[in-house]
Protein backbone atom coordinates (compact mmCIF):
# COMPACT_ATOMS: atom_id res chain seq x y z
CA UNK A 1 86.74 68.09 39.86
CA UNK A 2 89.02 70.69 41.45
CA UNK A 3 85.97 71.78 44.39
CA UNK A 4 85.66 67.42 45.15
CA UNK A 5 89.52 67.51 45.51
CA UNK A 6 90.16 70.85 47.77
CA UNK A 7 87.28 68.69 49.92
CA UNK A 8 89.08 65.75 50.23
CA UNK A 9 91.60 67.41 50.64
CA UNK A 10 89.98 69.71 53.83
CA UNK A 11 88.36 66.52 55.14
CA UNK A 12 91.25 64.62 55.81
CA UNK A 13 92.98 67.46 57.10
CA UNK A 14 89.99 68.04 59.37
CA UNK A 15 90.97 64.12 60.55
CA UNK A 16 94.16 64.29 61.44
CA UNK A 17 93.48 67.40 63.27
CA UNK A 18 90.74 66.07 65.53
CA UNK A 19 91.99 62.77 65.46
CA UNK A 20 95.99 63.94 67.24
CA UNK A 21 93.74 66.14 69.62
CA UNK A 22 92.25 63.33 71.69
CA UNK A 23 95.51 61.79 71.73
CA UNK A 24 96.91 65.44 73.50
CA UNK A 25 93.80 65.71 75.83
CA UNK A 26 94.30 62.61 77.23
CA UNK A 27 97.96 63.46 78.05
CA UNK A 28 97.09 66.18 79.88
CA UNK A 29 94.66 64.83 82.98
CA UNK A 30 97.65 62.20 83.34
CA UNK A 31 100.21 64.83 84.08
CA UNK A 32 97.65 67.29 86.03
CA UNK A 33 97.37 64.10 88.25
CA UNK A 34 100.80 63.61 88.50
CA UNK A 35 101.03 67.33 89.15
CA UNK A 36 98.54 67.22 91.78
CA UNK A 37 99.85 64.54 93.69
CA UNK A 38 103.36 65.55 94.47
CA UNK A 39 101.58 69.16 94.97
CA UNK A 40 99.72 67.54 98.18
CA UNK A 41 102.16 65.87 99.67
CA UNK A 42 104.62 69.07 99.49
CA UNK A 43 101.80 70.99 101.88
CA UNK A 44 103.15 71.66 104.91
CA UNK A 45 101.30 72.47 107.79
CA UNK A 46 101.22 75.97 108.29
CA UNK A 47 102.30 77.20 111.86
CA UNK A 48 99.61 78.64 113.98
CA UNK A 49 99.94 82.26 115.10
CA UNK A 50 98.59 82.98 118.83
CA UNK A 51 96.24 86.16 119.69
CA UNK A 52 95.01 87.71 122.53
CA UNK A 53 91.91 85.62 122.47
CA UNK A 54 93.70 82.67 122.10
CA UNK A 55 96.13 83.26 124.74
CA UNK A 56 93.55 82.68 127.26
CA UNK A 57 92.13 79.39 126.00
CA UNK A 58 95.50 77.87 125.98
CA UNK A 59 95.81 75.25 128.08
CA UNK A 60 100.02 75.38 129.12
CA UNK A 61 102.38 78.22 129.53
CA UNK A 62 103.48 80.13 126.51
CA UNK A 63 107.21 80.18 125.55
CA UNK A 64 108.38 83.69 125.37
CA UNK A 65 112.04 84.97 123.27
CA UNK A 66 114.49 85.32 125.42
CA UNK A 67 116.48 84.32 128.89
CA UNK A 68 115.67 85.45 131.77
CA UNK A 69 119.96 85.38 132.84
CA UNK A 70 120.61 87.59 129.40
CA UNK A 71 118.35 90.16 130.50
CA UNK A 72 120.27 93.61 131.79
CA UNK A 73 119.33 94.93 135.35
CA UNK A 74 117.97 98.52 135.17
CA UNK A 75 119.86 100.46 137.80
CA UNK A 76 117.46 103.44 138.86
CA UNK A 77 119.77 106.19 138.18
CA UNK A 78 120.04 109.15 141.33
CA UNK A 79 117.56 111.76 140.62
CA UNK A 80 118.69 114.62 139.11
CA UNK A 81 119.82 117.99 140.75
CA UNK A 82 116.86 120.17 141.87
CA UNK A 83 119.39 123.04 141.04
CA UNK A 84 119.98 122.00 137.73
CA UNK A 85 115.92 121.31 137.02
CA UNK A 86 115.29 124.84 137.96
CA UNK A 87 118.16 126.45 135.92
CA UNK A 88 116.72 124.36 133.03
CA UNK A 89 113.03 124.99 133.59
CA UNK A 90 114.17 128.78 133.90
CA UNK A 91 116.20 128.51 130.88
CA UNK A 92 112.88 127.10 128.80
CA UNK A 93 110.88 129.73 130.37
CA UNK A 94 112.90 132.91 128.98
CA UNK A 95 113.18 130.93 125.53
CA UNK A 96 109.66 130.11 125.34
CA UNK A 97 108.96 133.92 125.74
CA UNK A 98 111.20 134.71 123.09
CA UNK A 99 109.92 132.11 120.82
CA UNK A 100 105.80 133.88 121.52
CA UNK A 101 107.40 137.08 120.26
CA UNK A 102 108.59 136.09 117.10
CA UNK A 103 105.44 133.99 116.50
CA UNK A 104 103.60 137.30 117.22
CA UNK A 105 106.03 139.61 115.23
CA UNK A 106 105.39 136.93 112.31
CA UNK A 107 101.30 136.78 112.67
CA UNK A 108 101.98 140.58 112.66
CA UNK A 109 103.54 140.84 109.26
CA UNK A 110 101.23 138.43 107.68
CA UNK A 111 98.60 140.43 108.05
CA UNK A 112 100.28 143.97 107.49
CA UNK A 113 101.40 142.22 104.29
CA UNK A 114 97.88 141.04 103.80
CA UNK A 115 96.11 144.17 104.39
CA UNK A 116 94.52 142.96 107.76
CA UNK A 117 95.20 145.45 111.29
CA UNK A 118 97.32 144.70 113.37
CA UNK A 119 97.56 141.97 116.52
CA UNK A 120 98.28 145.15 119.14
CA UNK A 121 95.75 147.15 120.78
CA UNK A 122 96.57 150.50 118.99
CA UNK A 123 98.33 149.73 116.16
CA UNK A 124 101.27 152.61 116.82
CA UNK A 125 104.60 150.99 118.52
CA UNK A 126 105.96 154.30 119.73
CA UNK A 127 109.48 152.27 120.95
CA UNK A 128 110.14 150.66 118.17
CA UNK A 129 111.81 152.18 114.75
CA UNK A 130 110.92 152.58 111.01
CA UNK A 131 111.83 149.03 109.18
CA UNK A 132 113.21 149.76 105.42
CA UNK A 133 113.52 146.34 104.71
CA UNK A 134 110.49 144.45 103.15
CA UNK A 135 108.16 142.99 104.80
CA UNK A 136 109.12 139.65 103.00
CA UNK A 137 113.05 139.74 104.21
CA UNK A 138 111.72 140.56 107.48
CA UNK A 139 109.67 137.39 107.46
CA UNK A 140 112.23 135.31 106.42
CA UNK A 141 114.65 136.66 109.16
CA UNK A 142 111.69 135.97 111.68
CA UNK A 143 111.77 132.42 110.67
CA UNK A 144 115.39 132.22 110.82
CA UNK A 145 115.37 133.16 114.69
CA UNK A 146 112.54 131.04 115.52
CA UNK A 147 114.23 128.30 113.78
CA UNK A 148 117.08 129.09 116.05
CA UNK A 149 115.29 129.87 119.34
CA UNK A 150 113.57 126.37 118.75
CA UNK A 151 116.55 124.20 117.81
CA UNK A 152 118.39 125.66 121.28
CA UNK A 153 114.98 124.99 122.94
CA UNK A 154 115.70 120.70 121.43
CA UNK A 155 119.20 121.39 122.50
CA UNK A 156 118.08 121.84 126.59
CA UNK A 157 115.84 118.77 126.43
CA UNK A 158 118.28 116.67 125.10
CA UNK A 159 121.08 117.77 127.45
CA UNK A 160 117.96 117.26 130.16
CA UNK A 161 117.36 113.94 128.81
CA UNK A 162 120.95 113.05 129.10
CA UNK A 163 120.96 113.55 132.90
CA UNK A 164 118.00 111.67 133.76
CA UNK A 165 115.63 114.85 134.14
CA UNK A 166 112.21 113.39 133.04
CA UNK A 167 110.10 115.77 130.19
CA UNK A 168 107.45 116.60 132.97
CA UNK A 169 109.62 118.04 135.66
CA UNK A 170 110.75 120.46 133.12
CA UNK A 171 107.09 121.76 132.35
C-alpha cells in the first residue's frame, strides 16, 4: 500500500508539473513578440561611410569639415640666412665627428672586453695613455658623452627648425 501511494503521489506531482509548463511556454512567444516588435522599429538606419571607391561613383559634390573664411593664410616665411645654414651645417659636421669617435672608442672596448682585436690597424695607440679604470666605467662614461654629443646634436635642429631652416639644407 505504501509503493501505490508514493505513485500517486509522484503522478500527480508529475501533473501539475507538466501541466503549469505549457501554461509558461505559451507566455513566452507572446512577450518574444512583443520584444521583437518594439526591437524593429527602434533600428535606425545606420549612416553610410564614403571610401575612395565610392567617392568616384558619387554623383554630387562631397561636403567637407570646415570653412573656407576660418582657414589661416600660410605666410611663406623669408628664407633663412645662408650664414647661419653654414655655421649650423659646420656645427653638425664637427659634432658628427665627435659622435663616430665615441661610437668607435665604444665598438673598441666591446671587443677588448670580449676578447676580440682591436678596430685599428695595429692595435698599439702610441699617443694615447694607460687607462686604470675598467673597461666597464669606461663604457659607461662613453655612453654618457655620446648621450651628450647627441642631445646637443637635437638641440641644433631644433634651434634650426625654429628659424625656418628645412632638415635637408642642413645635410
Amino acid at each position: 500500500m505504501p509503493r501505490s501511494l508514493s505513485s500517486t503521489v509522484l503522478a500527480l506531482f508529475f501533473a501539475v508539473l507538466s501541466g503549469g509548463a505549457p501554461s509558461q511556454d505559451s507566455a513566452t512567444p507572446q512577450a518574444t513578440q512583443s520584444q521583437g516588435s518594439s526591437a524593429s522599429t527602434e533600428t535606425k538606419k545606420p549612416k553610410k561611410v564614403l571610401t575612395n571607391e565610392d567617392l568616384s561613383k558619387s554623383p554630387g559634390e562631397i561636403s567637407v569639415v570646415g570653412d573656407e573664411k576660418n582657414k589661416q593664410k600660410v605666410i611663406p616665411s623669408k628664407p633663412p640666412n645662408p650664414q647661419f645654414v653654414a655655421s649650423l651645417r659646420k656645427q653638425l659636421e664637427k659634432l658628427q665627428k665627435q659622435l663616430d669617435d665615441v661610437n668607435k672608442q665604444l665598438v673598441d672596448l666591446k671587443n677588448f672586453s670580449d676578447g676580440e682585436p682591436s678596430t685599428t690597424a695595429s692595435g698599439v695607440k702610441m699617443n694615447k695613455r694607460y687607462e686604470r679604470e675598467p673597461i666597464e666605467v669606461q663604457m659607461r662614461a662613453l655612453q654618457d658623452q655620446k648621450k651628450d654629443l647627441q642631445s646637443k646634436i637635437d638641440a641644433l635642429f631644433d634651434e634650426a627648425r625654429k628659424k625656418g631652416v628645412e632638415p635637408g639644407e642642413l645635410r
